[in-house]
PDB file of N, CA and C in Angstrom:
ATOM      1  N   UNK A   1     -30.073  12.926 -15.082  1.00  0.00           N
ATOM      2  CA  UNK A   1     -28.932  12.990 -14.181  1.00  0.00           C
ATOM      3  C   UNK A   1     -29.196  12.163 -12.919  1.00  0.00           C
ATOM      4  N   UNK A   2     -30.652  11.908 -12.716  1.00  0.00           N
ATOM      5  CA  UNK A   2     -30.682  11.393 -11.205  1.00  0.00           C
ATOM      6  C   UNK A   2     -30.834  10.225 -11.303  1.00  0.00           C
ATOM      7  N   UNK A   3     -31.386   9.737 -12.510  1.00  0.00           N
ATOM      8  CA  UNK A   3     -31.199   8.557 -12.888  1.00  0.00           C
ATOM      9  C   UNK A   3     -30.307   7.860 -13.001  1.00  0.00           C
ATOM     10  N   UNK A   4     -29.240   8.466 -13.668  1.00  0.00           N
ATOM     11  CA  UNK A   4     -27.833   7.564 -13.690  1.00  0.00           C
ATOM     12  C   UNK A   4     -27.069   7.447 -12.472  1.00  0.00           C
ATOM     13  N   UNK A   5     -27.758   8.237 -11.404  1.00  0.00           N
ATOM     14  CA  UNK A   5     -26.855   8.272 -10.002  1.00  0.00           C
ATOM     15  C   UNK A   5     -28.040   6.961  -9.699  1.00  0.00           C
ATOM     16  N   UNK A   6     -28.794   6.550 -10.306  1.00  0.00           N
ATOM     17  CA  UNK A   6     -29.651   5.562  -9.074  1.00  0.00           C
ATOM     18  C   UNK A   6     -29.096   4.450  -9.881  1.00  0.00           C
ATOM     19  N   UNK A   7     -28.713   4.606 -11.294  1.00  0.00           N
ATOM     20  CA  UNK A   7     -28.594   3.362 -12.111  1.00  0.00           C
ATOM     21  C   UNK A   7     -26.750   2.635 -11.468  1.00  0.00           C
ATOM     22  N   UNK A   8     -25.977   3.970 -11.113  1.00  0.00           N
ATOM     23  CA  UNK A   8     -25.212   3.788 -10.791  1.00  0.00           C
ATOM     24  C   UNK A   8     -24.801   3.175  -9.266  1.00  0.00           C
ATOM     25  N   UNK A   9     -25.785   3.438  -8.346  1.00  0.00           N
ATOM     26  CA  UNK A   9     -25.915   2.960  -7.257  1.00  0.00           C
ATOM     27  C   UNK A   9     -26.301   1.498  -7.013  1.00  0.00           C
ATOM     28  N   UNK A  10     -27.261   1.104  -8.395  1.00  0.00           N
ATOM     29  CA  UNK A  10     -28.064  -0.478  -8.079  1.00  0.00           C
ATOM     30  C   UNK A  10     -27.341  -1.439  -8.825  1.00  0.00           C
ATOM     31  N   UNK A  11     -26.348  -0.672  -9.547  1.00  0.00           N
ATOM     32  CA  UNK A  11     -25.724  -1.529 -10.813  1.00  0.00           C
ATOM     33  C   UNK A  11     -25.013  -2.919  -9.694  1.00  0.00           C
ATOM     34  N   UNK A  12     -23.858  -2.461  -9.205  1.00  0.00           N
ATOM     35  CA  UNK A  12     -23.294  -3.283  -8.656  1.00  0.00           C
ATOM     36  C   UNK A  12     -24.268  -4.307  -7.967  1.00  0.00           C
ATOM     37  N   UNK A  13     -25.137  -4.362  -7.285  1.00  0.00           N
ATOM     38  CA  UNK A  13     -26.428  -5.638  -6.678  1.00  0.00           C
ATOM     39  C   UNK A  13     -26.424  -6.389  -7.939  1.00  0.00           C
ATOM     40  N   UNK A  14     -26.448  -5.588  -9.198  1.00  0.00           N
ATOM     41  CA  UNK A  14     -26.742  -6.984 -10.184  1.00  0.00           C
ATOM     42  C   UNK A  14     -25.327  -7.257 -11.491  1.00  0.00           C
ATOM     43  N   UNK A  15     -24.343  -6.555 -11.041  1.00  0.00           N
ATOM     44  CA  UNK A  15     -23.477  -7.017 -12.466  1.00  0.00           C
ATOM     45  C   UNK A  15     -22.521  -7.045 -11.308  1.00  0.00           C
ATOM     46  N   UNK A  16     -21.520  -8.378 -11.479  1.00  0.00           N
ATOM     47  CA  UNK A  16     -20.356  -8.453 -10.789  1.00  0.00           C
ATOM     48  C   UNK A  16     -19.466  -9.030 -12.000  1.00  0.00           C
ATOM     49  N   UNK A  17     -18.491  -8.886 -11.103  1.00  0.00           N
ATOM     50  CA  UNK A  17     -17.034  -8.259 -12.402  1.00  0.00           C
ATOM     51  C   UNK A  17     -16.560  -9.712 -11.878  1.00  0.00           C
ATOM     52  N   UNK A  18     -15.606 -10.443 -13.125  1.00  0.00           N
ATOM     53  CA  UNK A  18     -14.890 -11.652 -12.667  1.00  0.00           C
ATOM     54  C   UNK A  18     -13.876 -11.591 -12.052  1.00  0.00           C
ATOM     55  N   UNK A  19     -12.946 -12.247 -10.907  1.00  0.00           N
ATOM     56  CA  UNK A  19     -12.778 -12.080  -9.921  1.00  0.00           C
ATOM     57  C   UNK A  19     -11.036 -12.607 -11.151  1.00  0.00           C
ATOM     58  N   UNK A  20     -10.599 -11.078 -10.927  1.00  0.00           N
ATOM     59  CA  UNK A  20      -8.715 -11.415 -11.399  1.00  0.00           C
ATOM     60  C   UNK A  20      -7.526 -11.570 -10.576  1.00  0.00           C
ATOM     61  N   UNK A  21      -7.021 -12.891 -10.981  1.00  0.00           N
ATOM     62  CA  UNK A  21      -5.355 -13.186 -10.464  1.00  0.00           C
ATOM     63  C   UNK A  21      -4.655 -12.187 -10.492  1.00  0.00           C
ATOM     64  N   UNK A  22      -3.905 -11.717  -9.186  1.00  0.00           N
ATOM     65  CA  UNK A  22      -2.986 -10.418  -9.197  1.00  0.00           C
ATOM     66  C   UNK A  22      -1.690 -11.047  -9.591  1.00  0.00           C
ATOM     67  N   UNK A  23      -1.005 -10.463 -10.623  1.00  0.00           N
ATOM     68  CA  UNK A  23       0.348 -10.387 -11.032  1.00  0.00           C
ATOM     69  C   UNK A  23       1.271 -10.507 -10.418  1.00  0.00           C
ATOM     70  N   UNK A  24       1.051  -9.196  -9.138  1.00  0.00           N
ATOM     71  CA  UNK A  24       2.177  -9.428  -8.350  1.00  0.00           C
ATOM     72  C   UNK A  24       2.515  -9.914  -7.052  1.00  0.00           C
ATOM     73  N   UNK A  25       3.059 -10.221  -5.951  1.00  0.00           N
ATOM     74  CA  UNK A  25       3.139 -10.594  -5.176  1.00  0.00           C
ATOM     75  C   UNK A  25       2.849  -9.863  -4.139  1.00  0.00           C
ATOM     76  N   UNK A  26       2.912  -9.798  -2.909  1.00  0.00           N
ATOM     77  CA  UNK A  26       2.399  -8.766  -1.849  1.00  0.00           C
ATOM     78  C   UNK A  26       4.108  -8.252  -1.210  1.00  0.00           C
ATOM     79  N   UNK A  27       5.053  -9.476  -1.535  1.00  0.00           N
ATOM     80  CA  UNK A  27       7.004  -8.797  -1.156  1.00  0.00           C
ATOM     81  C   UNK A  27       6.851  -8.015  -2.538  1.00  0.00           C
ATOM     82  N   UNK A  28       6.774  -8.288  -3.695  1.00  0.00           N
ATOM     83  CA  UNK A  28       6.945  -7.481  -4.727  1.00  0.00           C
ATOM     84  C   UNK A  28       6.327  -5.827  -4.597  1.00  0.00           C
ATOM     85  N   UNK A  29       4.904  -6.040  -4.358  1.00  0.00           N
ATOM     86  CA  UNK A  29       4.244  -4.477  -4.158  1.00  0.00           C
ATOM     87  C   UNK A  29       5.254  -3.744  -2.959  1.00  0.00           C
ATOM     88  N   UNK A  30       5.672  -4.557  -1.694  1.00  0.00           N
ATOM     89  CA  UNK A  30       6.077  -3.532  -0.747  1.00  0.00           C
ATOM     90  C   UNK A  30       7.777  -3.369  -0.880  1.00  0.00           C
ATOM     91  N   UNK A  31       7.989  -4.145  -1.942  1.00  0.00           N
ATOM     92  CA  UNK A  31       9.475  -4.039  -2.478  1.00  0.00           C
ATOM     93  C   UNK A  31       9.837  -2.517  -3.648  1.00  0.00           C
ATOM     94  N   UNK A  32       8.374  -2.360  -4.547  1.00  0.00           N
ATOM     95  CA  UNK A  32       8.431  -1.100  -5.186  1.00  0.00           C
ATOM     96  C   UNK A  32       7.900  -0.224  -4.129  1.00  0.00           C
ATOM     97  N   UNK A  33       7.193  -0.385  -3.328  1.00  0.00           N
ATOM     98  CA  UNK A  33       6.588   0.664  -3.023  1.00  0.00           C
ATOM     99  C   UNK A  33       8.104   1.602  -1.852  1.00  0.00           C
ATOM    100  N   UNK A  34       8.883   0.457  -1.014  1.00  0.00           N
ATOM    101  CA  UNK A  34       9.770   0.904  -0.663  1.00  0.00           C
ATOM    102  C   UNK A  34      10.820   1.802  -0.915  1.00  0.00           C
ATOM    103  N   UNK A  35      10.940   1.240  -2.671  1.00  0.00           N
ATOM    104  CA  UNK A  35      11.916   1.645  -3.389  1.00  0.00           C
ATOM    105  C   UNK A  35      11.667   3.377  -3.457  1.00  0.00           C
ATOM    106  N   UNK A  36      10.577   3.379  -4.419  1.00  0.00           N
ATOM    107  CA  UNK A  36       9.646   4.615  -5.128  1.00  0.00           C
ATOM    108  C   UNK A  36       9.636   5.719  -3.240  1.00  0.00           C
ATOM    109  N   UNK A  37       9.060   5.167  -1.993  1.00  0.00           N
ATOM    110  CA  UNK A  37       9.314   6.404  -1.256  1.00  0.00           C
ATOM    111  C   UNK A  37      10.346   6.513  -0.286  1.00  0.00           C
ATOM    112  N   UNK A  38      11.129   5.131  -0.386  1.00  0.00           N
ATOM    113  CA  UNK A  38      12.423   5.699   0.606  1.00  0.00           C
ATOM    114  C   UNK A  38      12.051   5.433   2.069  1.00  0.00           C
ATOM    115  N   UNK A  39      13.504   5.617   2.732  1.00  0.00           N
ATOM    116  CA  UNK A  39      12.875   5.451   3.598  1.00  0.00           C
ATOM    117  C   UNK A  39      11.592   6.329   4.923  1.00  0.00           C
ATOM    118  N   UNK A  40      11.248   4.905   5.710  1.00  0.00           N
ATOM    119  CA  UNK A  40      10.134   6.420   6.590  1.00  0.00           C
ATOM    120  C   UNK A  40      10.500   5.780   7.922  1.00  0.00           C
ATOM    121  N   UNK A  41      10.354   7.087   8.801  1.00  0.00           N
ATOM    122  CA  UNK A  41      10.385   7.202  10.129  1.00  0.00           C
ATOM    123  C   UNK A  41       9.934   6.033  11.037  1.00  0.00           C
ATOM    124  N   UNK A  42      10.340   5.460  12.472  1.00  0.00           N
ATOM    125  CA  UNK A  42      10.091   4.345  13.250  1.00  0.00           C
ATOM    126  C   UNK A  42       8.231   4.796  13.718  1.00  0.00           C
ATOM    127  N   UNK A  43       7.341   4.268  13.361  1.00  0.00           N
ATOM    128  CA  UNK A  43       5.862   4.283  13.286  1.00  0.00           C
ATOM    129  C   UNK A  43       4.861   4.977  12.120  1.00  0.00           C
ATOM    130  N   UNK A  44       5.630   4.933  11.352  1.00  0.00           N
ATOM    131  CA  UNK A  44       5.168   5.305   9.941  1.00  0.00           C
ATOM    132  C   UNK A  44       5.653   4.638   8.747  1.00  0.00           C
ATOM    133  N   UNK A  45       6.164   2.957   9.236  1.00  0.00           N
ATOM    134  CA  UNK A  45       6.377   2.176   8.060  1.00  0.00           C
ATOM    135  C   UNK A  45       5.439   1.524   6.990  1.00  0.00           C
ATOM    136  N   UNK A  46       5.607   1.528   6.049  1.00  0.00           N
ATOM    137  CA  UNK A  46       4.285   1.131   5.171  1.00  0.00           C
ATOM    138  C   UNK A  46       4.121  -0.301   5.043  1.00  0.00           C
ATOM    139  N   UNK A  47       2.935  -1.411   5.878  1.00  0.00           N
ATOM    140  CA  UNK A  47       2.884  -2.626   6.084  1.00  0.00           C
ATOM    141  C   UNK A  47       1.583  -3.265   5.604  1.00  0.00           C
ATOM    142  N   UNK A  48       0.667  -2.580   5.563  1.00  0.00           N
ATOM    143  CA  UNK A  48      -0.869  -2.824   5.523  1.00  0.00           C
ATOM    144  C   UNK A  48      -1.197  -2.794   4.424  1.00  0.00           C
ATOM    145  N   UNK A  49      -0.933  -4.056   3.731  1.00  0.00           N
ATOM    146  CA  UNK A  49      -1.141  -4.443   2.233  1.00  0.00           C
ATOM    147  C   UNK A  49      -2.660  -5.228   1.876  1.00  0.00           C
ATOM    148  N   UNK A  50      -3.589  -4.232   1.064  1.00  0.00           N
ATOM    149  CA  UNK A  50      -4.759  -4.642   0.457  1.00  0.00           C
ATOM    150  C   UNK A  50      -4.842  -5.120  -0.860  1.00  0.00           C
ATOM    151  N   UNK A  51      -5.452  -6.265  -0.872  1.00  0.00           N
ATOM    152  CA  UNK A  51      -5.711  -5.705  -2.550  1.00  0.00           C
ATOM    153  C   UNK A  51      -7.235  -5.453  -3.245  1.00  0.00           C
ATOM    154  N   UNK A  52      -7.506  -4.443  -3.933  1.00  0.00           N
ATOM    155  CA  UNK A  52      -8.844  -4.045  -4.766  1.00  0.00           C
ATOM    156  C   UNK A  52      -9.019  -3.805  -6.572  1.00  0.00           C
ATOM    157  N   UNK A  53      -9.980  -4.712  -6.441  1.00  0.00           N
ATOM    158  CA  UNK A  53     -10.251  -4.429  -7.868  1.00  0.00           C
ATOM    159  C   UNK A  53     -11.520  -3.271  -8.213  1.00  0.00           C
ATOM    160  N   UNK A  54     -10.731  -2.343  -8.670  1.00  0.00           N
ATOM    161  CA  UNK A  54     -11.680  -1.578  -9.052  1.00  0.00           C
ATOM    162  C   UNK A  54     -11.961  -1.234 -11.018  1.00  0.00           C
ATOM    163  N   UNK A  55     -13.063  -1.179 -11.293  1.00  0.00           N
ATOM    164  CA  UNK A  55     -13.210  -1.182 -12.814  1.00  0.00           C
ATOM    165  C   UNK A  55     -12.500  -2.047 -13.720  1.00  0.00           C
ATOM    166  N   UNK A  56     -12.297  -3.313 -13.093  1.00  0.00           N
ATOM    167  CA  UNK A  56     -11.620  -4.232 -13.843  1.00  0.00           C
ATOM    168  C   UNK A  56     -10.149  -4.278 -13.818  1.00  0.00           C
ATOM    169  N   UNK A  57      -9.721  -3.581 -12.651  1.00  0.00           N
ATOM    170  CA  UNK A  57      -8.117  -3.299 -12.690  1.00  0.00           C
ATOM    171  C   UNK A  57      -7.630  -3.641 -11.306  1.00  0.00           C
ATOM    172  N   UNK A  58      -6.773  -4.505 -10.615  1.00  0.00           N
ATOM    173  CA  UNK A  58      -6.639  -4.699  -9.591  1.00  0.00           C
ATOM    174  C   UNK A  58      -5.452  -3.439  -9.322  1.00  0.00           C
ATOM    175  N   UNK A  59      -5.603  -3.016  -7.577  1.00  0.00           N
ATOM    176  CA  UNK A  59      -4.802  -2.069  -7.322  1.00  0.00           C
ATOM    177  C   UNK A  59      -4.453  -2.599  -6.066  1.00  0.00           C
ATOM    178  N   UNK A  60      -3.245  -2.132  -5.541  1.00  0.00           N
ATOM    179  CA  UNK A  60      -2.656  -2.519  -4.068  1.00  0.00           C
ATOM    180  C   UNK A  60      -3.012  -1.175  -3.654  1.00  0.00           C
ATOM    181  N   UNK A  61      -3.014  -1.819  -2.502  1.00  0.00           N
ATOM    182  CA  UNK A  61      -3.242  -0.754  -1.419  1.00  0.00           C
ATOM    183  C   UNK A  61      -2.333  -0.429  -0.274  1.00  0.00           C
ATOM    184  N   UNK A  62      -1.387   0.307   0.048  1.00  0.00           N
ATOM    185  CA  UNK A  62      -0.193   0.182   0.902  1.00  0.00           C
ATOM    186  C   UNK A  62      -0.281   0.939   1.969  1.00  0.00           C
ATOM    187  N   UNK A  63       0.046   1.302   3.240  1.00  0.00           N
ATOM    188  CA  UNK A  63      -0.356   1.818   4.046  1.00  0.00           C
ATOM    189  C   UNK A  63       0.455   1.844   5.570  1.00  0.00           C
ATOM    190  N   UNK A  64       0.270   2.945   6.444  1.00  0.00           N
ATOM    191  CA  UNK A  64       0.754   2.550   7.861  1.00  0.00           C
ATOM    192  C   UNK A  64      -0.368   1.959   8.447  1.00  0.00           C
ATOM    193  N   UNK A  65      -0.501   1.143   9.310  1.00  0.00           N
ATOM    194  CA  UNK A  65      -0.764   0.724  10.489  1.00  0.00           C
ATOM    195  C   UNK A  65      -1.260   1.434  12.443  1.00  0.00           C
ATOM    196  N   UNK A  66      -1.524   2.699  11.493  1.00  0.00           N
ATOM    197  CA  UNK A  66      -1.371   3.285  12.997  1.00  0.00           C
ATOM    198  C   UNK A  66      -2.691   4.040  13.513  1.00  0.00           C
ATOM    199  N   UNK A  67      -2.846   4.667  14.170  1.00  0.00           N
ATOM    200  CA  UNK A  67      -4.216   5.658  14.819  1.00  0.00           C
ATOM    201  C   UNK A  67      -3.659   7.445  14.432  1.00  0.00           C
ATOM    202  N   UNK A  68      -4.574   8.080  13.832  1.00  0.00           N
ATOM    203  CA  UNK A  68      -4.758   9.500  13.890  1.00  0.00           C
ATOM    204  C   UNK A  68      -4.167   9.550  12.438  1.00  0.00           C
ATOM    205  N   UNK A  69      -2.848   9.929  12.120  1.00  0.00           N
ATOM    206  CA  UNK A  69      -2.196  10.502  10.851  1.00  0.00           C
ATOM    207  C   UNK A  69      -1.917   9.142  10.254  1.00  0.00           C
ATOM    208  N   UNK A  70      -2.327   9.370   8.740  1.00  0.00           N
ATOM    209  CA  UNK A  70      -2.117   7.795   8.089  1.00  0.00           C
ATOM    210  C   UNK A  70      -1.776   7.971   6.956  1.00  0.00           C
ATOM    211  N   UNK A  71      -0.738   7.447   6.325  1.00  0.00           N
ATOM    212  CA  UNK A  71       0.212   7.601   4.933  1.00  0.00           C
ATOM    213  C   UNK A  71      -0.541   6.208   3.940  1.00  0.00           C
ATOM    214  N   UNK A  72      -0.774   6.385   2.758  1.00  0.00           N
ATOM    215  CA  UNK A  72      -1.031   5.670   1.832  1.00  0.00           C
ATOM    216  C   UNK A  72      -0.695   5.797   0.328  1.00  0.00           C
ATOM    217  N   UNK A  73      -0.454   4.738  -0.374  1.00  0.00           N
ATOM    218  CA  UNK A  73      -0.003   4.845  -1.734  1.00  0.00           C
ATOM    219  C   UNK A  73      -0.789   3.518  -2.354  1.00  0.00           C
ATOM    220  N   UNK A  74      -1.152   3.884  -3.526  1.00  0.00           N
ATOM    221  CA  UNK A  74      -1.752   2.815  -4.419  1.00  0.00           C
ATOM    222  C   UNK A  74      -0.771   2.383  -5.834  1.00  0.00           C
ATOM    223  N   UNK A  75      -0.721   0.864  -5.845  1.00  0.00           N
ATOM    224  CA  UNK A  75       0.293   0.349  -6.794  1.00  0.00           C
ATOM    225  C   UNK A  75      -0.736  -0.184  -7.715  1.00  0.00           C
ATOM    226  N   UNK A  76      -0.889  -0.063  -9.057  1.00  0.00           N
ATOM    227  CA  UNK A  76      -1.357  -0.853 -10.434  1.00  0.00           C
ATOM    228  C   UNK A  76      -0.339  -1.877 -10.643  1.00  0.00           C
ATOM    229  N   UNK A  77      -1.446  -2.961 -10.080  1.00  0.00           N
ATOM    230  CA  UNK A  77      -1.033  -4.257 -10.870  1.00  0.00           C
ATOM    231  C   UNK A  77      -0.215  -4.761 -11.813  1.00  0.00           C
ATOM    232  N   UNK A  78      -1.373  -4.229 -12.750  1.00  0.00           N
ATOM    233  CA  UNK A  78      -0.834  -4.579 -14.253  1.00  0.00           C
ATOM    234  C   UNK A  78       0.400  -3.929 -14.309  1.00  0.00           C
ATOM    235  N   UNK A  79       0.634  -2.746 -14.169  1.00  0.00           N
ATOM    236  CA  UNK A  79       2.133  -2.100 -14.681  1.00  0.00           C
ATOM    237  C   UNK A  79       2.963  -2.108 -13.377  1.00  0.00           C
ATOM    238  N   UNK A  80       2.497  -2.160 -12.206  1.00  0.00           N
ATOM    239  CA  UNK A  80       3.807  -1.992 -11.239  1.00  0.00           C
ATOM    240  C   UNK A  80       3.980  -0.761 -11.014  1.00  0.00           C
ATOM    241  N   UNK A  81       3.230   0.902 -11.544  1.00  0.00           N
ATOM    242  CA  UNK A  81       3.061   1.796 -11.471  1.00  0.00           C
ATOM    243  C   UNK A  81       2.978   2.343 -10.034  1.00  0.00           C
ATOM    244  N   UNK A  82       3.413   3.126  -9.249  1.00  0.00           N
ATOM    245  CA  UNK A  82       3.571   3.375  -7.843  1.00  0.00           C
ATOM    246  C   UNK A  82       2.463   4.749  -7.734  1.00  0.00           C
ATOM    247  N   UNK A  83       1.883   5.219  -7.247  1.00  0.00           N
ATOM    248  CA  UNK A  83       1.048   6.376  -7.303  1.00  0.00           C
ATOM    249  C   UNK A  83       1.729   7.151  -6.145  1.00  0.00           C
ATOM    250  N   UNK A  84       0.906   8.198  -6.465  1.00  0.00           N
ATOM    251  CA  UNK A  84       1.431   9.257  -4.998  1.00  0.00           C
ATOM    252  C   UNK A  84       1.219   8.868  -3.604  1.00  0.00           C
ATOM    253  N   UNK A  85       2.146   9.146  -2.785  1.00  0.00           N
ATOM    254  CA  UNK A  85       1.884   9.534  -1.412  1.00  0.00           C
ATOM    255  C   UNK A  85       1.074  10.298  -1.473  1.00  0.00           C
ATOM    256  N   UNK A  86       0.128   9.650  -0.485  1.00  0.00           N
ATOM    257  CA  UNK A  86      -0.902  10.385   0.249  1.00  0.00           C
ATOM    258  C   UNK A  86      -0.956  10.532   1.806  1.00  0.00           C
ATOM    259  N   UNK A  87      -1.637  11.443   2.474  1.00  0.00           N
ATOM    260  CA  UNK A  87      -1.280  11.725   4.078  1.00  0.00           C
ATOM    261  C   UNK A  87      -2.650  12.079   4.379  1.00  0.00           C
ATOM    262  N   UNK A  88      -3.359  11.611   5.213  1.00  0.00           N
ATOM    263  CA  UNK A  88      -4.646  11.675   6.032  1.00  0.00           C
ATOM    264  C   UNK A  88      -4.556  12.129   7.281  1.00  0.00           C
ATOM    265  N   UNK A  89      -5.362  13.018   7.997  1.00  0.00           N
ATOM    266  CA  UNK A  89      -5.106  13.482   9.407  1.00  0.00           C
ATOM    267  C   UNK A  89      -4.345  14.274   9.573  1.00  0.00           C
ATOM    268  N   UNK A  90      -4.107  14.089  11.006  1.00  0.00           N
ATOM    269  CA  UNK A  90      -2.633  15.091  11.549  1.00  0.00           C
ATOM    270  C   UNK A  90      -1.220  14.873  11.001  1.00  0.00           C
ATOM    271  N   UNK A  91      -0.898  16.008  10.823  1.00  0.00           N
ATOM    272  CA  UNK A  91       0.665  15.828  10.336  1.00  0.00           C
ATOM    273  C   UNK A  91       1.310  16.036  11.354  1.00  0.00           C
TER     274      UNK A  91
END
């Protein structure tokens, strides 16, 4: 067991993943992502567009822009799939 947490820790220093073209656009991600939660309140608009590949799958990353309470949603690439709202901090 402790092994695979160390094998899992050093892996990345030596295997890197090939670096994939995202599908969609960054107006496209904040065009579904708009759609899927509607609208939001004046300092809680979702603007802060990342993108990450994780396990071979690129994901957007969507987000407010602000200090203390912070709203986020993750979009799949490949399908255009919208994930949940999420809320960090103070509500």
């Amino acid at each position: 067991m402790v092994l695979s947490r160390l094998l899992a820790m050093i892996r990345p220093a030596f295997v890197t993943e090939p670096i994939l073209e995202p599908r969609m656009s960054r107006a496209e991600v904040l065009a579904a992502v708009s759609l899927a939660v509607g609208p939001r309140p004046p300092g809680q608009e979702l603007m802060g567009v990342t993108l990450r590949q994780v396990y071979g799958r690129l994901l957007w990353s969507v987000g407010t822009m602000n200090m203390g309470a912070s709203t986020s949603v993750d979009v799949d690439d490949a399908t255009g799939v919208v994930g949940p709202l999420t809320y960090r901090g103070l509500r």
